[in-house]
PDB file of N, CA and C in Angstrom:
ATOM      1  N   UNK A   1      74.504  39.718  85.733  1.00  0.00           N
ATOM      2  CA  UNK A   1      75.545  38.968  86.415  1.00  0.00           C
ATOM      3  C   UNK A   1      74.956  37.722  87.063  1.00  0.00           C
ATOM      4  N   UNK A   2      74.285  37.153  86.114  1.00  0.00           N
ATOM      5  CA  UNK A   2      74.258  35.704  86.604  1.00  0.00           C
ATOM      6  C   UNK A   2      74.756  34.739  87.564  1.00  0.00           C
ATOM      7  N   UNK A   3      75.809  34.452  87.368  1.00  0.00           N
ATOM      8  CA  UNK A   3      76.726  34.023  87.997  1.00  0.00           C
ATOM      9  C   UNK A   3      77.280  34.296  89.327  1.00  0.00           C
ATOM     10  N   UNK A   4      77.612  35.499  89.149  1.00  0.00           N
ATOM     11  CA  UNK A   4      77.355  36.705  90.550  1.00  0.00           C
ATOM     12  C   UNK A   4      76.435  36.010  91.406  1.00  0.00           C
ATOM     13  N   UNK A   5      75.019  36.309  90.963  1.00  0.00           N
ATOM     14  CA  UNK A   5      73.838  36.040  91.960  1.00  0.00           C
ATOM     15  C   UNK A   5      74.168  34.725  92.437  1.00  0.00           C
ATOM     16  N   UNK A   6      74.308  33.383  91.681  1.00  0.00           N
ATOM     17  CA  UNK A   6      74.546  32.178  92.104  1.00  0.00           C
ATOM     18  C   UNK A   6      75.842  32.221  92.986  1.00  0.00           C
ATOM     19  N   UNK A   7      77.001  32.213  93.005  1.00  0.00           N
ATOM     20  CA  UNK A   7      77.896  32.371  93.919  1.00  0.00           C
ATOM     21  C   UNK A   7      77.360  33.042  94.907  1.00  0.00           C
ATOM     22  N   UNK A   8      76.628  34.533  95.080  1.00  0.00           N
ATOM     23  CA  UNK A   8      76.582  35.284  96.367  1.00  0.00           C
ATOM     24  C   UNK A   8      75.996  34.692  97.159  1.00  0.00           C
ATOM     25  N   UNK A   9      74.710  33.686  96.714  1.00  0.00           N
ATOM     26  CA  UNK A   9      73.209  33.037  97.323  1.00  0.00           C
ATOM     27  C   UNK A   9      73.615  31.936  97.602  1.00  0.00           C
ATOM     28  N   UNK A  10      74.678  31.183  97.363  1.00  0.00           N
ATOM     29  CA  UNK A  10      75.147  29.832  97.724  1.00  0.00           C
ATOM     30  C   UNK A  10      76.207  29.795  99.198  1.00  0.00           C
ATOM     31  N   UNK A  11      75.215  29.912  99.854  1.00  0.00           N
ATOM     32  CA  UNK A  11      75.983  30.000 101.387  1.00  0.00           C
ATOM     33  C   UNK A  11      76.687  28.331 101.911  1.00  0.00           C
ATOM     34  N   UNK A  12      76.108  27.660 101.425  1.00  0.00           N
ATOM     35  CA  UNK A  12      76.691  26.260 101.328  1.00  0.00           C
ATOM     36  C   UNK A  12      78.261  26.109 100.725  1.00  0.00           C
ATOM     37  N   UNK A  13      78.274  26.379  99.517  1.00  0.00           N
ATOM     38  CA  UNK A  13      79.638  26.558  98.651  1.00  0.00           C
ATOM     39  C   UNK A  13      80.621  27.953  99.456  1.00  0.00           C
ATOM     40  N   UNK A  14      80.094  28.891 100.191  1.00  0.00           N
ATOM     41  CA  UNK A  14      80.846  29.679 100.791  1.00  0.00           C
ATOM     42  C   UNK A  14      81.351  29.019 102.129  1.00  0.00           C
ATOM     43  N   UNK A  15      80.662  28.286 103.398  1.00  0.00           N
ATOM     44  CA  UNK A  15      81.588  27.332 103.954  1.00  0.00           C
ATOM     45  C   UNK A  15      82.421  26.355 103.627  1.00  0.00           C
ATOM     46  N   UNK A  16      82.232  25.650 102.161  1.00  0.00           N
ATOM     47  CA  UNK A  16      82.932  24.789 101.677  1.00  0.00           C
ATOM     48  C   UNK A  16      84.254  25.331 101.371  1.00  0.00           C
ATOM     49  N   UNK A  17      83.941  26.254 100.317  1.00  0.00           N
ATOM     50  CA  UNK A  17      85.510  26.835 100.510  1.00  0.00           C
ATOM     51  C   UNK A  17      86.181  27.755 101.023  1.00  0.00           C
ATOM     52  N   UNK A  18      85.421  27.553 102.221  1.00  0.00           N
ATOM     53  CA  UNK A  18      86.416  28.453 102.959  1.00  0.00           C
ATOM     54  C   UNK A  18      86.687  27.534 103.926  1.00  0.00           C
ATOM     55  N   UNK A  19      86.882  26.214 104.211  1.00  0.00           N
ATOM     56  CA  UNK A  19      87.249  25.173 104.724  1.00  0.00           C
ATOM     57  C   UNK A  19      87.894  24.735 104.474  1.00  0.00           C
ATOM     58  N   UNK A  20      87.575  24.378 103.222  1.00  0.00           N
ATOM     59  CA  UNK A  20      88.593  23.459 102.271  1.00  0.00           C
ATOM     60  C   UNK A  20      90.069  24.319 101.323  1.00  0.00           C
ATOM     61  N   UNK A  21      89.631  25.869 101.128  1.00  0.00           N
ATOM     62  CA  UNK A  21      90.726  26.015 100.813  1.00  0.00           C
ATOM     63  C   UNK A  21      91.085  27.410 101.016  1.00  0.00           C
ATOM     64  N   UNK A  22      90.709  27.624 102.171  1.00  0.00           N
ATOM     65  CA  UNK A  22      90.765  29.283 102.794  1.00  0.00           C
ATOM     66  C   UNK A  22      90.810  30.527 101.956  1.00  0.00           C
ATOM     67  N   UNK A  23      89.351  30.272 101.033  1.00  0.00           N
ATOM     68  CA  UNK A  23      88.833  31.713 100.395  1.00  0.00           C
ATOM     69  C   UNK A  23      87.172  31.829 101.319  1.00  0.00           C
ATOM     70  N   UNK A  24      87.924  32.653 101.358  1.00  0.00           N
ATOM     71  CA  UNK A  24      86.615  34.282 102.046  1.00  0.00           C
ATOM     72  C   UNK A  24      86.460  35.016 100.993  1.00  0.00           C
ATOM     73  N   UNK A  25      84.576  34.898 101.201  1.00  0.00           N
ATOM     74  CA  UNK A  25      84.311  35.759 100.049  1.00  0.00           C
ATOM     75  C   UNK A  25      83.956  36.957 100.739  1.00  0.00           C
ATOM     76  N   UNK A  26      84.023  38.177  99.667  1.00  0.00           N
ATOM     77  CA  UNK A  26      83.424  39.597 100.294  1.00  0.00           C
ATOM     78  C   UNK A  26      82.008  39.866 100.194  1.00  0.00           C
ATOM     79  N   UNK A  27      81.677  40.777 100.910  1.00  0.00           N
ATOM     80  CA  UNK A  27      79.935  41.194 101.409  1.00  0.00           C
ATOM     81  C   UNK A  27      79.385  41.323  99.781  1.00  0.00           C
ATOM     82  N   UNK A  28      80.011  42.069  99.198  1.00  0.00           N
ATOM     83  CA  UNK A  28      79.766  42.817  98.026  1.00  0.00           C
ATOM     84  C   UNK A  28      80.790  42.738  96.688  1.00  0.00           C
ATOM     85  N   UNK A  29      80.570  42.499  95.626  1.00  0.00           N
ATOM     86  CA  UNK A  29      81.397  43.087  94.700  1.00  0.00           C
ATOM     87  C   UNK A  29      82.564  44.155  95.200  1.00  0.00           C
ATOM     88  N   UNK A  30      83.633  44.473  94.942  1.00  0.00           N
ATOM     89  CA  UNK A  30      84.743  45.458  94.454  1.00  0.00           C
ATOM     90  C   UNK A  30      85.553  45.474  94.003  1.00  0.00           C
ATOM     91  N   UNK A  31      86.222  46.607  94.093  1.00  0.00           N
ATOM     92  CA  UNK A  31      87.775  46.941  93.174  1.00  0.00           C
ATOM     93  C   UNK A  31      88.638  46.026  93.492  1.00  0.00           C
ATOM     94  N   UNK A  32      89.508  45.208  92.347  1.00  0.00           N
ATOM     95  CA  UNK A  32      90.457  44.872  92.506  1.00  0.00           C
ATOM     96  C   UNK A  32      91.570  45.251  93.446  1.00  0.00           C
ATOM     97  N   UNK A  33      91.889  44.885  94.791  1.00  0.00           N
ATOM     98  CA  UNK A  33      93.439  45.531  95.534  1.00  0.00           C
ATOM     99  C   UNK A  33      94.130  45.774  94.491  1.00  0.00           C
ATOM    100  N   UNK A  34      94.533  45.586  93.706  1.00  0.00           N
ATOM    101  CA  UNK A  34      96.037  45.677  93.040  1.00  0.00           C
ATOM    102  C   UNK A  34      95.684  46.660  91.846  1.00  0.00           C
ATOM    103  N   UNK A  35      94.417  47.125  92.039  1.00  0.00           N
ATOM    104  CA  UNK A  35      94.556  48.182  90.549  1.00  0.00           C
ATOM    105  C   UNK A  35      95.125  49.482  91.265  1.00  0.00           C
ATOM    106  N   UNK A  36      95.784  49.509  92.704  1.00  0.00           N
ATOM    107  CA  UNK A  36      96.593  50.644  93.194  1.00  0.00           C
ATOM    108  C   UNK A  36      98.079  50.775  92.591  1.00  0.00           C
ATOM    109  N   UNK A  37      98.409  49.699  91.804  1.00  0.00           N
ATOM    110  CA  UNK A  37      99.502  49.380  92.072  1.00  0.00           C
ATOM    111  C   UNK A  37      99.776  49.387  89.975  1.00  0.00           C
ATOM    112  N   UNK A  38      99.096  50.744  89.582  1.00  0.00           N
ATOM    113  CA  UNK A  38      99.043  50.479  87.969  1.00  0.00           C
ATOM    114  C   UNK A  38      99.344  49.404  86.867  1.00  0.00           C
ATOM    115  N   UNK A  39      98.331  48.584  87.255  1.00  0.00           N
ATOM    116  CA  UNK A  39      98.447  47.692  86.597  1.00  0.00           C
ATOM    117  C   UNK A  39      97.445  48.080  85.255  1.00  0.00           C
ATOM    118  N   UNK A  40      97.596  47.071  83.975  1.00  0.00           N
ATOM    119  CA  UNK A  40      96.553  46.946  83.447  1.00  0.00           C
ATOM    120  C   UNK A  40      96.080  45.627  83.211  1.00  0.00           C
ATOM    121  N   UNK A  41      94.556  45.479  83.124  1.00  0.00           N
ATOM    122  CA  UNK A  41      94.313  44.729  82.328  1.00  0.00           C
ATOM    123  C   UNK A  41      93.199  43.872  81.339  1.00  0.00           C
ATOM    124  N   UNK A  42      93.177  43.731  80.657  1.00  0.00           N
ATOM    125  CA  UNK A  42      92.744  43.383  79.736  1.00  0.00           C
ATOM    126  C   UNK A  42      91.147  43.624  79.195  1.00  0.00           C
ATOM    127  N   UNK A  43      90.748  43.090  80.805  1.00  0.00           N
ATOM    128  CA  UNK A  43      89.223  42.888  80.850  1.00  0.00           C
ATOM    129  C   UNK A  43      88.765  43.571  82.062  1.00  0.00           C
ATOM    130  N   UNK A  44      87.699  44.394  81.793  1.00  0.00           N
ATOM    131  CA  UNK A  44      87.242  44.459  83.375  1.00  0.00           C
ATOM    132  C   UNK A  44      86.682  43.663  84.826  1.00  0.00           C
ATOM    133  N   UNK A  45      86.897  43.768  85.408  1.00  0.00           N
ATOM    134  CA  UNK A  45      86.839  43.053  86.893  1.00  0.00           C
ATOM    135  C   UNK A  45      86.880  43.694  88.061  1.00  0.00           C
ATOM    136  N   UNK A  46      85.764  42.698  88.805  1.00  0.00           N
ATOM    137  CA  UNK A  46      84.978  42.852  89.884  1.00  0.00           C
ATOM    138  C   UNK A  46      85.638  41.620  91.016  1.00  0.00           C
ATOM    139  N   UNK A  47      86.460  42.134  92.200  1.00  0.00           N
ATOM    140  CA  UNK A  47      86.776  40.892  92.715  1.00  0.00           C
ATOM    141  C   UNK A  47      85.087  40.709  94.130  1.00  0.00           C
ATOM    142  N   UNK A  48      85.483  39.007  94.376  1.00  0.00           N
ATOM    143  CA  UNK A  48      83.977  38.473  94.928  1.00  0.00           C
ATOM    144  C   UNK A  48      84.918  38.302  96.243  1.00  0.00           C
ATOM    145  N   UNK A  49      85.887  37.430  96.072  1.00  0.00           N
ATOM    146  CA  UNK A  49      86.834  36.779  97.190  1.00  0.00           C
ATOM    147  C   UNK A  49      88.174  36.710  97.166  1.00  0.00           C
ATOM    148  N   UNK A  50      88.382  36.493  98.312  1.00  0.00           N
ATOM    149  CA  UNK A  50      90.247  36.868  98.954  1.00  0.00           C
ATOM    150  C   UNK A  50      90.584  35.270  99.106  1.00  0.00           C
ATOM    151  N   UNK A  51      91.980  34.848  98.598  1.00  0.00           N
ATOM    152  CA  UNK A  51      92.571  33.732 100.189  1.00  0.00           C
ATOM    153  C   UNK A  51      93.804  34.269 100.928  1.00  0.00           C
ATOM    154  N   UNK A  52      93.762  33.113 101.363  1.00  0.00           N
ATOM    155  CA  UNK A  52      94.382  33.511 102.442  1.00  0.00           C
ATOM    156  C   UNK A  52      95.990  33.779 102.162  1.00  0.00           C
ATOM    157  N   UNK A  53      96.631  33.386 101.142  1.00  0.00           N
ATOM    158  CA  UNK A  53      97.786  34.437 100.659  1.00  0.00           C
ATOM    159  C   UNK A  53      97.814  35.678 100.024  1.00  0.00           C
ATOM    160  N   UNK A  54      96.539  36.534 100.544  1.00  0.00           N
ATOM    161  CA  UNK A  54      96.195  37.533  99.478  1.00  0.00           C
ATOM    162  C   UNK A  54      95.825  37.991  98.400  1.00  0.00           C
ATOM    163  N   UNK A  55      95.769  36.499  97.388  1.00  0.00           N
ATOM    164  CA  UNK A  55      95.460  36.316  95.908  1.00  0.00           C
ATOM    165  C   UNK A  55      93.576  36.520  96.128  1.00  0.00           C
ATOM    166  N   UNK A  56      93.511  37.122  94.574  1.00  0.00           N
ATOM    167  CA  UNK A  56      91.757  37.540  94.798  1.00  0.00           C
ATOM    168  C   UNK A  56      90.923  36.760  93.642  1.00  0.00           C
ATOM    169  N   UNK A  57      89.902  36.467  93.733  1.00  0.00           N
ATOM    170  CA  UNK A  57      89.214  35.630  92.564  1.00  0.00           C
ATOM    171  C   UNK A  57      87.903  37.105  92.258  1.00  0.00           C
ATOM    172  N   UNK A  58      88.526  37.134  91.000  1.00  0.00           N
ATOM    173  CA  UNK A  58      87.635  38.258  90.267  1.00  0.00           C
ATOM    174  C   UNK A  58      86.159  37.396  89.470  1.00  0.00           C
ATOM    175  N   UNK A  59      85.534  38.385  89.010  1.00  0.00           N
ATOM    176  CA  UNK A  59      84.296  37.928  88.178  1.00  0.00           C
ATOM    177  C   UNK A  59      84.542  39.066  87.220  1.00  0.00           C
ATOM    178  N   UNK A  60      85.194  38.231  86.007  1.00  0.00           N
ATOM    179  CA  UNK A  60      85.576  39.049  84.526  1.00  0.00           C
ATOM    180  C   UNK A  60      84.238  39.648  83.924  1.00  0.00           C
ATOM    181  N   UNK A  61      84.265  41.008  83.126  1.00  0.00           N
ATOM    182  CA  UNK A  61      83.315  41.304  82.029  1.00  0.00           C
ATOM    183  C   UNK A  61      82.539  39.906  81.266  1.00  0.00           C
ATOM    184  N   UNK A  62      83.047  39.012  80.777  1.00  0.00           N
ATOM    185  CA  UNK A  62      82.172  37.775  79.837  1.00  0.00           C
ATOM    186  C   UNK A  62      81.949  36.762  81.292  1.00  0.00           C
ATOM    187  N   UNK A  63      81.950  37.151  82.493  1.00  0.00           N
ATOM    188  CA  UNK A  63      81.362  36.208  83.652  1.00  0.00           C
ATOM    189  C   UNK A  63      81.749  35.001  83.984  1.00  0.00           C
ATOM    190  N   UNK A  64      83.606  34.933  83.257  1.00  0.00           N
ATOM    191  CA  UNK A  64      84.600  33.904  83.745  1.00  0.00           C
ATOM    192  C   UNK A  64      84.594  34.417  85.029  1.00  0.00           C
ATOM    193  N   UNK A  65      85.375  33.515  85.365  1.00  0.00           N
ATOM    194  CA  UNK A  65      86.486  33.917  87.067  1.00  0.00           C
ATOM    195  C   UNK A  65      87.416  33.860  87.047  1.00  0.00           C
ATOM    196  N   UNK A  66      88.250  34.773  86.929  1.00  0.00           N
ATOM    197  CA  UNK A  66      89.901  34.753  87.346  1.00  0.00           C
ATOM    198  C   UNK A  66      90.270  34.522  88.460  1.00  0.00           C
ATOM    199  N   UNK A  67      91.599  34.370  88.534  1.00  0.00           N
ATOM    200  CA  UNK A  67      92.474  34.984  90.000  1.00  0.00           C
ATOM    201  C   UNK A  67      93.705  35.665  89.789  1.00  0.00           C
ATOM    202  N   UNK A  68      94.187  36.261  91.055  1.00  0.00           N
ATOM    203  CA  UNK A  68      94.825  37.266  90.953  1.00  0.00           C
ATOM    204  C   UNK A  68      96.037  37.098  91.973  1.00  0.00           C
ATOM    205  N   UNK A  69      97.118  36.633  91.925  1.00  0.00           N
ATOM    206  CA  UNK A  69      97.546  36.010  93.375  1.00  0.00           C
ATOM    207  C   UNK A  69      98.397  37.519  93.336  1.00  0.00           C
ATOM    208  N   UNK A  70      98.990  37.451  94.876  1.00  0.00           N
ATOM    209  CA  UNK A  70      99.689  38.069  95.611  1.00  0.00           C
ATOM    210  C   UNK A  70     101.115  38.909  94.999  1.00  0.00           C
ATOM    211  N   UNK A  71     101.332  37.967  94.081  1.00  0.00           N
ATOM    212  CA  UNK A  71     102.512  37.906  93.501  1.00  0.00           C
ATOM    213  C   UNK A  71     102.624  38.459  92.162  1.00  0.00           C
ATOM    214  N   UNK A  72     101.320  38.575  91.612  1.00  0.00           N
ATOM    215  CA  UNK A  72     100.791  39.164  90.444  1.00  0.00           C
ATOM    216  C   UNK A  72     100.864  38.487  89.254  1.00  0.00           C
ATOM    217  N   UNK A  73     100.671  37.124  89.370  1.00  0.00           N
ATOM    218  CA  UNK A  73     100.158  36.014  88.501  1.00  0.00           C
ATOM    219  C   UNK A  73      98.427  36.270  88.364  1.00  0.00           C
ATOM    220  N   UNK A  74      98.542  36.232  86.868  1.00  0.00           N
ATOM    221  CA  UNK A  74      96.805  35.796  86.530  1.00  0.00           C
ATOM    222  C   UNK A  74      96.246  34.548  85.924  1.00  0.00           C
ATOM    223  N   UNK A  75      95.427  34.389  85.899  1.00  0.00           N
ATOM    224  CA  UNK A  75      94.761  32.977  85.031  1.00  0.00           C
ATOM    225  C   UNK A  75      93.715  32.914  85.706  1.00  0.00           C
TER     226      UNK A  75
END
């Protein structure tokens, strides 16, 4: 998880956006919130960070980034 490591270690880019566009990232990797709520999908995922309408930015199996909003839009 490449990518992973670079996002977690970039404490610079973690005040940035969480300034600029109110995502908080989490301590650790976890479960998607919304896989309570039987969803499926497609690919597996690891969410990193929350914003602040509840929508979550995952880190997909091939080490894209999704998001996941509140409302249960993906892309």
């Amino acid at each position: 998880m490449e990518l992973w490591e670079q996002i977690n270690n970039n404490t610079e880019l973690h005040t940035m956006l969480m300034r600029e566009c109110d995502i908080c990232f989490y301590k650790q990797l976890q479960e998607i919130q919304f896989m309570e709520n039987n969803e499926n999908y497609s690919m597996q995922a690891k969410a990193f960070a929350h914003d602040a309408s509840g929508g979550e930015f995952v880190l997909l199996e091939d080490e894209s980034i999704g998001f996941i909003s509140s409302e249960g839009e993906v892309g």
